[in-house]
C-alpha atoms as a PDB file:
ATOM      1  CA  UNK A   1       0.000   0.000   0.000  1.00  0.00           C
ATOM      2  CA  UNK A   2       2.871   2.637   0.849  1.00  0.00           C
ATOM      3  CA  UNK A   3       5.065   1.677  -1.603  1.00  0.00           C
ATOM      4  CA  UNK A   4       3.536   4.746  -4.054  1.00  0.00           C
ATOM      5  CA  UNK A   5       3.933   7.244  -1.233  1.00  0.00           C
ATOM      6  CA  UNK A   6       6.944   9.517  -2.013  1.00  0.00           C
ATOM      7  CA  UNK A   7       7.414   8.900  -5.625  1.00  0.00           C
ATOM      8  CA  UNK A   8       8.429  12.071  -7.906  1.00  0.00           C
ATOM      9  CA  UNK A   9       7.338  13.264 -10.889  1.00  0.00           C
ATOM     10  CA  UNK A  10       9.855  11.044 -12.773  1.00  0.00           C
ATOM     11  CA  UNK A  11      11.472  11.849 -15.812  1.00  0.00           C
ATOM     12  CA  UNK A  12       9.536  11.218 -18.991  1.00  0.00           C
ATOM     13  CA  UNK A  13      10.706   9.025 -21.760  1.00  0.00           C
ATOM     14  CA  UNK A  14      10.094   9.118 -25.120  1.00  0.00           C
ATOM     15  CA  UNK A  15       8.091   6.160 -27.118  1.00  0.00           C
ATOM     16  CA  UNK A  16      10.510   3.790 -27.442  1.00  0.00           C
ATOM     17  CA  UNK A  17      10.547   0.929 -29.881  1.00  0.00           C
ATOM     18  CA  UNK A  18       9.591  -1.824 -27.801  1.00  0.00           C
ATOM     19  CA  UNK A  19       7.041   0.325 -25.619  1.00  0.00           C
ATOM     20  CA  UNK A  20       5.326   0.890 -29.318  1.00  0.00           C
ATOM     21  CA  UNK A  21       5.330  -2.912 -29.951  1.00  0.00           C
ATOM     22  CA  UNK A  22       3.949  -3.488 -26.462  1.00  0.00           C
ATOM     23  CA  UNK A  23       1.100  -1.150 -26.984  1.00  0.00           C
ATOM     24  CA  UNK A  24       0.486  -2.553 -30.523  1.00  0.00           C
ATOM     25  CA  UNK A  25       0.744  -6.165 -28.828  1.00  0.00           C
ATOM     26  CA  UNK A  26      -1.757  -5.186 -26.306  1.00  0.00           C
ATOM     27  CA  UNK A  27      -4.421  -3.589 -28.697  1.00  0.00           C
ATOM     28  CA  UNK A  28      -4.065  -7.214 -30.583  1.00  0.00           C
ATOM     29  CA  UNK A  29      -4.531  -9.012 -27.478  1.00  0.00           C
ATOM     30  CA  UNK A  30      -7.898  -6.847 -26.374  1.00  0.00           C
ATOM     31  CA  UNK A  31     -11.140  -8.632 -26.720  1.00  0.00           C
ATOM     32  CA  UNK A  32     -12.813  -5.562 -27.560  1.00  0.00           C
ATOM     33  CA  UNK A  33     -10.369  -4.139 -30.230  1.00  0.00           C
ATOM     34  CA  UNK A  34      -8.410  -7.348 -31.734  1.00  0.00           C
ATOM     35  CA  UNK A  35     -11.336  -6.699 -34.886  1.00  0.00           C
ATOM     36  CA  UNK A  36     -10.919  -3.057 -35.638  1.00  0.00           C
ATOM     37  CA  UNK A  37      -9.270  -1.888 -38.296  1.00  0.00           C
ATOM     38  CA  UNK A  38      -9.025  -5.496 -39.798  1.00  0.00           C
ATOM     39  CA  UNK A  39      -7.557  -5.201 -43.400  1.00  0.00           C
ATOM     40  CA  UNK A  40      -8.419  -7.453 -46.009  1.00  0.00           C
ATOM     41  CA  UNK A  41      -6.077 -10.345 -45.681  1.00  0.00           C
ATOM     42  CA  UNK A  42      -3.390 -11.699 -48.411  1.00  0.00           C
ATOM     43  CA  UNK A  43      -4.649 -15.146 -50.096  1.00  0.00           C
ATOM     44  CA  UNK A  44      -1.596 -17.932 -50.264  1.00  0.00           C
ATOM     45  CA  UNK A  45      -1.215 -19.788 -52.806  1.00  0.00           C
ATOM     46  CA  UNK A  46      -2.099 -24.056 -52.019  1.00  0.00           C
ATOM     47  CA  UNK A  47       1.122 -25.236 -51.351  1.00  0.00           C
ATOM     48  CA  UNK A  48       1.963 -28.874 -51.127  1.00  0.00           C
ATOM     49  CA  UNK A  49       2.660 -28.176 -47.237  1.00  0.00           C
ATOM     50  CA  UNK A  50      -0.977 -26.808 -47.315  1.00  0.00           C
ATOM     51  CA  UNK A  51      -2.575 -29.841 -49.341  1.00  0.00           C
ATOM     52  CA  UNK A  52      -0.799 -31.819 -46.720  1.00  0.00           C
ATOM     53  CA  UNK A  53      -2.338 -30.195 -44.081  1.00  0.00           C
ATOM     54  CA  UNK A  54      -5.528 -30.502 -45.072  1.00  0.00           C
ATOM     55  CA  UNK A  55      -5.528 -33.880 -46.060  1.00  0.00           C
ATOM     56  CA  UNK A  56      -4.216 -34.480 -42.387  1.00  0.00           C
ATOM     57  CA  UNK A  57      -7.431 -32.351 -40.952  1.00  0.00           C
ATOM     58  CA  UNK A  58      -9.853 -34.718 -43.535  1.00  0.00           C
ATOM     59  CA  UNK A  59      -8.095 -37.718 -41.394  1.00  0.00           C
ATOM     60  CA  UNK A  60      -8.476 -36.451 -37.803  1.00  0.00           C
ATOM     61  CA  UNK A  61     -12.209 -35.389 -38.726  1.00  0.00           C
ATOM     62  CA  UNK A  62     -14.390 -37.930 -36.412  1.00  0.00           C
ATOM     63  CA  UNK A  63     -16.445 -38.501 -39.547  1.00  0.00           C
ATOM     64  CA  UNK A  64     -13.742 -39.135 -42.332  1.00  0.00           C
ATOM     65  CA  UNK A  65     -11.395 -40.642 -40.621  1.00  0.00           C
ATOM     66  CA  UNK A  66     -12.591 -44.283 -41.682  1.00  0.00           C
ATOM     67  CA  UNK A  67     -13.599 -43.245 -45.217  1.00  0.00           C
ATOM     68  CA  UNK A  68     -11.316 -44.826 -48.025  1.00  0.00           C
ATOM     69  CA  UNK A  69      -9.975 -47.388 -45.191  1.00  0.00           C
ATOM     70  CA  UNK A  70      -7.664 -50.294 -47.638  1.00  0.00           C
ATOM     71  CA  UNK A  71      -7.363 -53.327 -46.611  1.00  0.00           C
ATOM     72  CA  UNK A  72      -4.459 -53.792 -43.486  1.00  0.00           C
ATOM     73  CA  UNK A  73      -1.317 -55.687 -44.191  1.00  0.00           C
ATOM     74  CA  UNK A  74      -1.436 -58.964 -41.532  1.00  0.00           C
ATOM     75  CA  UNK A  75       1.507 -58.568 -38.910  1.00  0.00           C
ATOM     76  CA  UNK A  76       3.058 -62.169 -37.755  1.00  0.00           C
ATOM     77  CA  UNK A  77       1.723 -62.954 -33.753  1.00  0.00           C
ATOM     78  CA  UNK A  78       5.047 -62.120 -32.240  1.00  0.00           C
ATOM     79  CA  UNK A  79       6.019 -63.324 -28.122  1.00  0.00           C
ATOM     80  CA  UNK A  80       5.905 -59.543 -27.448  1.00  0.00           C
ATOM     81  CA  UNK A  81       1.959 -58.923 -28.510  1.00  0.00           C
ATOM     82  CA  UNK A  82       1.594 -62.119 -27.113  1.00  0.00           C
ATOM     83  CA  UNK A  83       2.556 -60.677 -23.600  1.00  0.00           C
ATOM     84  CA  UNK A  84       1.376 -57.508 -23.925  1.00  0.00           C
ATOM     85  CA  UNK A  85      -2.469 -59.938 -25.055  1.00  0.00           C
ATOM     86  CA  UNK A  86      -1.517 -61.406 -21.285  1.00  0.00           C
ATOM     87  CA  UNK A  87      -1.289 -58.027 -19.831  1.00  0.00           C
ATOM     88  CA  UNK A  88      -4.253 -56.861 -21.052  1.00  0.00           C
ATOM     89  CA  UNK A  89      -6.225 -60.105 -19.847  1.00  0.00           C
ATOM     90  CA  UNK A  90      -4.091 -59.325 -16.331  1.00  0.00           C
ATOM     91  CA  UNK A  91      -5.531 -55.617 -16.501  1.00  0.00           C
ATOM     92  CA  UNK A  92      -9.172 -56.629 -17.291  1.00  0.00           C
ATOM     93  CA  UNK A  93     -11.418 -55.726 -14.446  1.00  0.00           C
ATOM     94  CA  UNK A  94     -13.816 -59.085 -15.313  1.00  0.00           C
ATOM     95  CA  UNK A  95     -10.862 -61.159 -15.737  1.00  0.00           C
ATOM     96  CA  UNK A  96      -8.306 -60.415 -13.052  1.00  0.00           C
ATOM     97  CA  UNK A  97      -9.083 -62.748 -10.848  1.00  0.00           C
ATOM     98  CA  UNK A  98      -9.657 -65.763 -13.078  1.00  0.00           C
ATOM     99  CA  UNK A  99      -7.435 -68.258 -12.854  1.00  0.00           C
ATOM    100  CA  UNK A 100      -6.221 -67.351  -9.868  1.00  0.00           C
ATOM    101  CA  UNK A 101      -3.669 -70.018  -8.462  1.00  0.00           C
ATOM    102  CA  UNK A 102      -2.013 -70.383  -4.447  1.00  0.00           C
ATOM    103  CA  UNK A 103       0.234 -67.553  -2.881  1.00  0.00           C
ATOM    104  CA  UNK A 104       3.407 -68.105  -2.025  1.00  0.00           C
ATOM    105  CA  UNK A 105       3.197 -67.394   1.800  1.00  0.00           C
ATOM    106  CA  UNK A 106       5.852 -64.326   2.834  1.00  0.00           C
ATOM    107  CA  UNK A 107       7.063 -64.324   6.166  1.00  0.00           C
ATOM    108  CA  UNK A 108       6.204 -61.630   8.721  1.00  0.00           C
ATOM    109  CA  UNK A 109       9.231 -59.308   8.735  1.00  0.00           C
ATOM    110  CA  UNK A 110       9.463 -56.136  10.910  1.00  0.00           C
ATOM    111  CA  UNK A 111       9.220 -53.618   8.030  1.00  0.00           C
ATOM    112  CA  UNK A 112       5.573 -56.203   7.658  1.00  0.00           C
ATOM    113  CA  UNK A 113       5.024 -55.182  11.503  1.00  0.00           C
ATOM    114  CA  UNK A 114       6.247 -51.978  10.886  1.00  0.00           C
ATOM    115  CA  UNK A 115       3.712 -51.117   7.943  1.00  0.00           C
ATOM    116  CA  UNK A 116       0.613 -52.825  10.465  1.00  0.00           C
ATOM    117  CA  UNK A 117       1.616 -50.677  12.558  1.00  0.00           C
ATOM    118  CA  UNK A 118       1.604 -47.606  10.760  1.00  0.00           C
ATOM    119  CA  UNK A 119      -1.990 -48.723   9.366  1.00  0.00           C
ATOM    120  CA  UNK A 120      -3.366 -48.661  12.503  1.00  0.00           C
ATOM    121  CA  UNK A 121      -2.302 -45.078  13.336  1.00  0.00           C
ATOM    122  CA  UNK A 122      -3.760 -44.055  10.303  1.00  0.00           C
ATOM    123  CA  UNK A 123      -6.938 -45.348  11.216  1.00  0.00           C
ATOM    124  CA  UNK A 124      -9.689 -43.102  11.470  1.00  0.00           C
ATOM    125  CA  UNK A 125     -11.003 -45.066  14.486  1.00  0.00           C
ATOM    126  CA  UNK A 126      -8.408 -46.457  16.240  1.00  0.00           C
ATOM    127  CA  UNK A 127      -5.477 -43.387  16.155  1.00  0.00           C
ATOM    128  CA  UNK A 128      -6.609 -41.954  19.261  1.00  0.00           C
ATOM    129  CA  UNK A 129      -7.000 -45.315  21.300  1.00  0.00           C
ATOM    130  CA  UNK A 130      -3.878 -45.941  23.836  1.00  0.00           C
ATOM    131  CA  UNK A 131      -3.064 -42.257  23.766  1.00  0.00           C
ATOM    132  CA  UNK A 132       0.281 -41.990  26.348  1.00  0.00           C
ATOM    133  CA  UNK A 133       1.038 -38.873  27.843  1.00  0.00           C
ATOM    134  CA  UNK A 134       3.121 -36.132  25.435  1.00  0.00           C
ATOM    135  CA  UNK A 135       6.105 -34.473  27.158  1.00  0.00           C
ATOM    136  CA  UNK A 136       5.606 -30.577  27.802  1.00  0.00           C
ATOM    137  CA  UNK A 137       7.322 -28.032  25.469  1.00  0.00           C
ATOM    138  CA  UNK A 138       7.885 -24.572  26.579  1.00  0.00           C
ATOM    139  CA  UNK A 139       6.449 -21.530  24.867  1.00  0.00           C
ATOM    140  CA  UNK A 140       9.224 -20.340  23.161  1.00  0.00           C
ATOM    141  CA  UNK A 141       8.333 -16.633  20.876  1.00  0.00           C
ATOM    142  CA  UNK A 142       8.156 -18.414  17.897  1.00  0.00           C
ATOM    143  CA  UNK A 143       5.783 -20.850  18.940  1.00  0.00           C
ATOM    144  CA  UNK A 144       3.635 -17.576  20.094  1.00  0.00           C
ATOM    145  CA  UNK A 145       4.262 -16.495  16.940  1.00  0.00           C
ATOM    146  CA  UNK A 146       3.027 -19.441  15.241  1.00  0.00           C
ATOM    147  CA  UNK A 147      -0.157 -19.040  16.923  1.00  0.00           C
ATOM    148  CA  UNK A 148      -0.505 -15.389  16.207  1.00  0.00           C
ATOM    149  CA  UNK A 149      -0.420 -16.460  13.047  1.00  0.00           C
ATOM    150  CA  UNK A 150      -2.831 -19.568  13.318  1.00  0.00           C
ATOM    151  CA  UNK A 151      -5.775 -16.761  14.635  1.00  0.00           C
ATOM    152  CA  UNK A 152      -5.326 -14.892  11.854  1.00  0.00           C
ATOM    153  CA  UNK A 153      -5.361 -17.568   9.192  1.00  0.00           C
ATOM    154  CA  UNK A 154      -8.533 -18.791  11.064  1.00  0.00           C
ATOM    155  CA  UNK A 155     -12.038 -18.420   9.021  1.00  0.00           C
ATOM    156  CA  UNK A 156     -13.892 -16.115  11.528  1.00  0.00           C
ATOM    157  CA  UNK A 157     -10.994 -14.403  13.134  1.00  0.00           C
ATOM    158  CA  UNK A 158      -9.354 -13.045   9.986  1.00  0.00           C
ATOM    159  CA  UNK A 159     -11.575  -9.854  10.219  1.00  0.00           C
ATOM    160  CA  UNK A 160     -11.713  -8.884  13.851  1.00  0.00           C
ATOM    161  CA  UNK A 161      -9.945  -5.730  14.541  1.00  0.00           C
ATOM    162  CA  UNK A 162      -9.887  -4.809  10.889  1.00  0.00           C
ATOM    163  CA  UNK A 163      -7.882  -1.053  10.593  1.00  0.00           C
ATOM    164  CA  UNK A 164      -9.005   1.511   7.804  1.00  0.00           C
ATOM    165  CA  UNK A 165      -7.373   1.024   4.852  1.00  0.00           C
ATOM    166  CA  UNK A 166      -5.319   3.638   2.922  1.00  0.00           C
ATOM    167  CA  UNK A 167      -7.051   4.889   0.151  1.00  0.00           C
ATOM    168  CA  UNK A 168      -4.896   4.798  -3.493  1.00  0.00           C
ATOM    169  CA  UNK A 169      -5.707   7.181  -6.573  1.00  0.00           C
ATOM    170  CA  UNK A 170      -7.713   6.027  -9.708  1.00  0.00           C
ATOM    171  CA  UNK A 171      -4.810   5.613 -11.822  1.00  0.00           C
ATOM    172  CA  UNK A 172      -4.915   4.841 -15.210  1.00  0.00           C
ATOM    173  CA  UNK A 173      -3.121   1.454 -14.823  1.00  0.00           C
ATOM    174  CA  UNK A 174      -6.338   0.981 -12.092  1.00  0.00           C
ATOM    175  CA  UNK A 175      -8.491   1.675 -15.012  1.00  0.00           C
ATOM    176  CA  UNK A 176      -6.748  -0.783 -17.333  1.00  0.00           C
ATOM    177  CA  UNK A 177      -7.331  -3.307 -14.788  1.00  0.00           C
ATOM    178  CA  UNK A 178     -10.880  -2.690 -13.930  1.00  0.00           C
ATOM    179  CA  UNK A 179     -11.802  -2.533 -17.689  1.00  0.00           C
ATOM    180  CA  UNK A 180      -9.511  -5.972 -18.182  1.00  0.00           C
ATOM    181  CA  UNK A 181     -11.498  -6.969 -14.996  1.00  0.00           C
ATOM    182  CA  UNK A 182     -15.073  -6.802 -16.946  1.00  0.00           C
ATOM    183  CA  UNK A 183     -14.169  -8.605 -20.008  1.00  0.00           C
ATOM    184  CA  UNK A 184     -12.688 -11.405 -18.316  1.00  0.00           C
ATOM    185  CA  UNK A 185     -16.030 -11.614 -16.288  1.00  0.00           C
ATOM    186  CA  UNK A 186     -18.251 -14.707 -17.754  1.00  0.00           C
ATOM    187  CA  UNK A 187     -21.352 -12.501 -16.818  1.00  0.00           C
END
C-alpha cells in the first residue's frame, strides 16, 4: 500500500521501440479491439505443405477418418503382442481374478510389523485409542508467533480488529485493470 507514497514526478521518456510494440501487442490481445481496423487479408497460394495439411485435418475429422480405409497388411503374432495380449487379460477388471492359483506365503518381517503398525495409526477409528502422555514443550516466541499467526489464518478471526485502509488514486493502470477486470467476467 505505501510503496507509491513519495514517488516524484519522474522523468519522462520518449516512445521507445519496444514500448510501441507493447502497446500494438496489447491492442491485438484486447477482446474488444483485436477486430478493428481489420484489413483485407493476403490469399496464399495451395502449397503442397498446405494440401498436406488438409488432407491431415480430412483424417483427424471424427467422420472421415474411416472413409477410403484399404485393406491392413497382416503382422506375424510375435512373443511380445503375445505378452502384452496377457497383460491386457491381467488388466481386465472381469478377468483379473480368473485363474487365480495359491500364494506363495511371505514371512512376517518387521518392516511387515512396521507397515501394520503404521496402518493402525492411520486409522480413522483407532489413532486416538492408547493415547500416552506427550512431554511438555515450553512456549518459546516463535511458537507464540506461530499461533498469532494460526488466529489470523482462522475463518472467523481473519476480520476482527480490521484497521481503515489507505485509500490509493484512480490511476490509469487501475483503469486498465478494472476494464480488463469486466471482459474477463463470464457474466
Amino acid at each position: 500500500i505505501k510503496y507509491k507514497e513519495s514517488i516524484g514526478k519522474g522523468t519522462p521518456i520518449p516512445d521507445l521501440p519496444e514500448v510501441k510494440r507493447v502497446k500494438e501487442t496489447q491492442k491485438h490481445i484486447s477482446s474488444v479491439l483485436y477486430k478493428e481496423d481489420l484489413g483485407t487479408g493476403i490469399p496464399t497460394p495451395v502449397t503442397p505443405e498446405i494440401e498436406r495439411v488438409k488432407r491431415n485435418q480430412e483424417h483427424i475429422s471424427s467422420v472421415l477418418y474411416k472413409e477410403g480405409l484399404g485393406t491392413g497388411t497382416p503382422t506375424p503374432v510375435t512373443p511380445e503382442m503375445e505378452r502384452v495380449k496377457r497383460n491386457q487379460e491381467n488388466i481386465s477388471s472381469v478377468l483379473y481374478k480368473e485363474d487365480l492359483g495359491a500364494g506363495t506365503p511371505t514371512p512376517v518381517t518387521p518392516e511387515i510389523e512396521r507397515v501394520k503398525r503404521n496402518q493402525e495409526n492411520f486409522s480413522s477409528v483407532l489413532y486416538k485409542e492408547e493415547l500416552g502422555t506427550g512431554t511438555p514443550t515450553p512456549v518459546t516466541p516463535e511458537i507464540e508467533r506461530v499461533k498469532r499467526n494460526q488466529e489470523n489464518f482462522s475463518s472467523v478471526l481473519y476480520k476482527e480488529d480490521l484497521g481503515t485502509g489507505t485509500p490509493i488514486p484512480v490511476t490509469p493502470e487501475v483503469e486498465r485493470v478494472k476494464r480488463n477486470q469486466e471482459h474477463i467476467s463470464s457474466v
